[in-house]
C-alpha atoms as a PDB file:
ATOM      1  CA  UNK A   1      32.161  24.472  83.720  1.00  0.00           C
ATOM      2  CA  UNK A   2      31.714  20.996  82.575  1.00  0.00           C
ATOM      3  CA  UNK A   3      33.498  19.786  85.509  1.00  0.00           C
ATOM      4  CA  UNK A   4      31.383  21.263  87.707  1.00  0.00           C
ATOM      5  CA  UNK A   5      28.293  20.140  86.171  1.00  0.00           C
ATOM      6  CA  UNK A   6      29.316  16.456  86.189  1.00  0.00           C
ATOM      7  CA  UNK A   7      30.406  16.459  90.244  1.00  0.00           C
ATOM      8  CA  UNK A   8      26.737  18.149  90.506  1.00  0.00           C
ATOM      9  CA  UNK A   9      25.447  15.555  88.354  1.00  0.00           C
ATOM     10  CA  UNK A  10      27.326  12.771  90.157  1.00  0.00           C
ATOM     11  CA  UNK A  11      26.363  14.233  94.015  1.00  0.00           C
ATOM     12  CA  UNK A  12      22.670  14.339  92.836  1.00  0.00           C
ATOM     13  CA  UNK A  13      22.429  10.643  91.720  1.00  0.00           C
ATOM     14  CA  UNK A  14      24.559   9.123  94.677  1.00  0.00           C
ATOM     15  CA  UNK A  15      21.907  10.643  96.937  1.00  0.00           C
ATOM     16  CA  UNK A  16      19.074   7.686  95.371  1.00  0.00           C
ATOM     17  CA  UNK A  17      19.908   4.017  95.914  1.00  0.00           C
ATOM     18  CA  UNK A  18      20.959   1.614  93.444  1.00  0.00           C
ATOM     19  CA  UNK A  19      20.884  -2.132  93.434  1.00  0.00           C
ATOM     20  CA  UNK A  20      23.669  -1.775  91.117  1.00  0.00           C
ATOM     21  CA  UNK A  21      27.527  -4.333  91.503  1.00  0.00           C
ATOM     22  CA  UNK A  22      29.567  -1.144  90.419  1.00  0.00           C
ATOM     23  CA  UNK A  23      29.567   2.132  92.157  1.00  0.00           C
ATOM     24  CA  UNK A  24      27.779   4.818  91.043  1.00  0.00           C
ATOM     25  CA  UNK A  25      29.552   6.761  88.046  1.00  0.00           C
ATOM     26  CA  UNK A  26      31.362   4.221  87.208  1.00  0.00           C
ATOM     27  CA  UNK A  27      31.758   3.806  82.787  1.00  0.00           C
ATOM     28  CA  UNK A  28      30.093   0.477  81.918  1.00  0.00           C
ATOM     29  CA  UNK A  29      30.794   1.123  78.068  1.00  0.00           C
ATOM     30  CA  UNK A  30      32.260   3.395  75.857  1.00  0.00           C
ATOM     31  CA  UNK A  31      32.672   3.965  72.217  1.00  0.00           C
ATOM     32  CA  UNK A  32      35.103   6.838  70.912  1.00  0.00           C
ATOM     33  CA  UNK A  33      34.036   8.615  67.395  1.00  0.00           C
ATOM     34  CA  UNK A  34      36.288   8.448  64.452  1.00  0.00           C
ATOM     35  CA  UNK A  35      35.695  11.956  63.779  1.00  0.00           C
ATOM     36  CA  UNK A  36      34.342  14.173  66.498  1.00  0.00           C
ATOM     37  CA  UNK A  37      30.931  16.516  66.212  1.00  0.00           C
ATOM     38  CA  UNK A  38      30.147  19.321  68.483  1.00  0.00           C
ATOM     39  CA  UNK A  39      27.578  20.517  70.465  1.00  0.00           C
ATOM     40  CA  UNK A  40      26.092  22.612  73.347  1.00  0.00           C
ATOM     41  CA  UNK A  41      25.758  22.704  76.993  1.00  0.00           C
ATOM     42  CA  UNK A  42      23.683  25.747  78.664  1.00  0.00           C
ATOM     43  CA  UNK A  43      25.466  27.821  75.930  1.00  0.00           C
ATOM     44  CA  UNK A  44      28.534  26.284  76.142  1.00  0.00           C
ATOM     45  CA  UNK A  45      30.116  25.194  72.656  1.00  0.00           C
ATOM     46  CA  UNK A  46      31.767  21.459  73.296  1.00  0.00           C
ATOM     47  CA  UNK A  47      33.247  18.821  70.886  1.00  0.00           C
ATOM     48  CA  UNK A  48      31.835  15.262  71.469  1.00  0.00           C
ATOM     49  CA  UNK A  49      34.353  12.615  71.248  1.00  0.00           C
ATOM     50  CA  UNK A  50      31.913   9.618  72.152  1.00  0.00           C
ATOM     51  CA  UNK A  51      29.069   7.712  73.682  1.00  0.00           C
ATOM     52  CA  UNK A  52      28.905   5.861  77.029  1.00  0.00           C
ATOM     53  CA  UNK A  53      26.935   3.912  79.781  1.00  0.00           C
ATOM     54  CA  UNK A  54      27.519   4.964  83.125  1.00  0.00           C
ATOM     55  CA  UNK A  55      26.065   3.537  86.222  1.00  0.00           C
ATOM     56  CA  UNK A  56      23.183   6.092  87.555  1.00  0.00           C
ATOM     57  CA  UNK A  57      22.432   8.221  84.346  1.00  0.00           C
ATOM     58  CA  UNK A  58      22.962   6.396  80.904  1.00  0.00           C
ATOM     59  CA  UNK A  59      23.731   7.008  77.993  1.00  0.00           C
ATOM     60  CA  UNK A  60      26.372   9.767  77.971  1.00  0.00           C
ATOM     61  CA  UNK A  61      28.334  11.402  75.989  1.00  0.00           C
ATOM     62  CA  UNK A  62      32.192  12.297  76.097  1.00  0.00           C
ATOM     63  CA  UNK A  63      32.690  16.344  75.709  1.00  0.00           C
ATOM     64  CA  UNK A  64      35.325  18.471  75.386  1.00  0.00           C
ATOM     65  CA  UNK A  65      34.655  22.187  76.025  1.00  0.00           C
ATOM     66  CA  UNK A  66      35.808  24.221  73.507  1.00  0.00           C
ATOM     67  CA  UNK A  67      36.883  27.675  75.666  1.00  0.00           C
ATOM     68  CA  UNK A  68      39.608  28.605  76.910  1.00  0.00           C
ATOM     69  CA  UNK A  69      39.417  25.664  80.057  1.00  0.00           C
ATOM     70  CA  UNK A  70      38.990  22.713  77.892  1.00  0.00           C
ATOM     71  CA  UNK A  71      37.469  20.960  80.094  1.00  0.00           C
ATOM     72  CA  UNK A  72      36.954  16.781  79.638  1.00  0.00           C
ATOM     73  CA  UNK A  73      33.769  15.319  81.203  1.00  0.00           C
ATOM     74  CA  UNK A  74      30.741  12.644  80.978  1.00  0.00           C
ATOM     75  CA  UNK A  75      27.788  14.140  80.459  1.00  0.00           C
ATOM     76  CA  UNK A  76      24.097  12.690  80.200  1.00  0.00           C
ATOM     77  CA  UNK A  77      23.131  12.935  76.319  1.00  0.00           C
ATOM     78  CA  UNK A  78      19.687  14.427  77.471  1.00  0.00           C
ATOM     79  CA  UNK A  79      22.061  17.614  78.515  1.00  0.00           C
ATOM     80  CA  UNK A  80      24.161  17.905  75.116  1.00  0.00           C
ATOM     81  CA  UNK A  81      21.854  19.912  72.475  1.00  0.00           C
ATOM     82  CA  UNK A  82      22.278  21.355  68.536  1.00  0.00           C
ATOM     83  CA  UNK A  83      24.674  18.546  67.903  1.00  0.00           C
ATOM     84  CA  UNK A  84      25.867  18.914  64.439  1.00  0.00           C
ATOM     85  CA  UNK A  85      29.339  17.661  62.569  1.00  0.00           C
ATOM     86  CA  UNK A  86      30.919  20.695  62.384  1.00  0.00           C
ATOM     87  CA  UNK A  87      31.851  23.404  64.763  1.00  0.00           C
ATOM     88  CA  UNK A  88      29.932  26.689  64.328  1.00  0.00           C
ATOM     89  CA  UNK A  89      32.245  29.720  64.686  1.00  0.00           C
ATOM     90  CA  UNK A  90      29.496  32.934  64.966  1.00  0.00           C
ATOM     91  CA  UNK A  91      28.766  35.194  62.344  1.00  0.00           C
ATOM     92  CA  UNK A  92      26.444  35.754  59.581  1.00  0.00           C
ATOM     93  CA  UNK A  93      25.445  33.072  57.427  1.00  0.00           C
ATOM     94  CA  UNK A  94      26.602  33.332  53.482  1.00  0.00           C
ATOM     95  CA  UNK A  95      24.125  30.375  52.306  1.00  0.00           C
ATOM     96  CA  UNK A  96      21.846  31.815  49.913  1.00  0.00           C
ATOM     97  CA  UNK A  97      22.935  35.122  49.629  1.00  0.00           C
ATOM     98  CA  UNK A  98      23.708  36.239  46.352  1.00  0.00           C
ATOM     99  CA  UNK A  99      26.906  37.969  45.532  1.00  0.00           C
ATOM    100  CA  UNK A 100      27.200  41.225  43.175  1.00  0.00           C
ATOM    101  CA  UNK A 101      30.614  41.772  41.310  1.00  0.00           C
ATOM    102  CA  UNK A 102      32.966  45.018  42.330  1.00  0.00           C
ATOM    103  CA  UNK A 103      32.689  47.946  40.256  1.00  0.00           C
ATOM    104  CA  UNK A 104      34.765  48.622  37.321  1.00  0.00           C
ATOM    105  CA  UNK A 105      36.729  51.335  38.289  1.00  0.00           C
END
């Protein structure tokens, strides 16, 4: 999936001119994270292993999807949303819920 999305990406921007030395796509910059957070791409849960320039759409970020692909890619950070430091697994939340003791049998 993110694969797809950044040769979409890519094939859009290479359409408009740029008065750019590099070709377009091309990573200008890049920083790696010492720890990773995660995120989400149209519903897709990815990590985010970094930040980036790239020539056409900059800044973007470095994700990792998190199914069963694993896909690597470069996406514009405008596209990465609910970024947060840890990974959210589903399920109810337990936060503020208060807890009653088992029955004495």
């Amino acid at each position: 999936m993110l694969l797809a999305l950044e040769k979409r990406l890519l094939a859009a921007v290479t359409k408009t001119e740029f008065n750019a030395a590099l070709p377009v796509g091309t990573l200008t910059l890049m920083e790696l994270y010492p720890f990773p957070r995660y995120g989400e791409i149209d519903g897709t849960l990815v990590r985010i292993e970094g930040e980036g320039n790239r020539i056409g759409f900059s800044p973007v970020t470095k994700c990792v999807e998190l199914g069963e692909h694993g896909e690597t890619a470069w996406i514009p950070t405008e596209l990465v949303k609910n970024i947060r430091l840890e990974p959210w697994m589903g399920g109810s939340p337990t936060r503020g819920k208060k807890t009653t003791p088992a029955a004495k049998a």
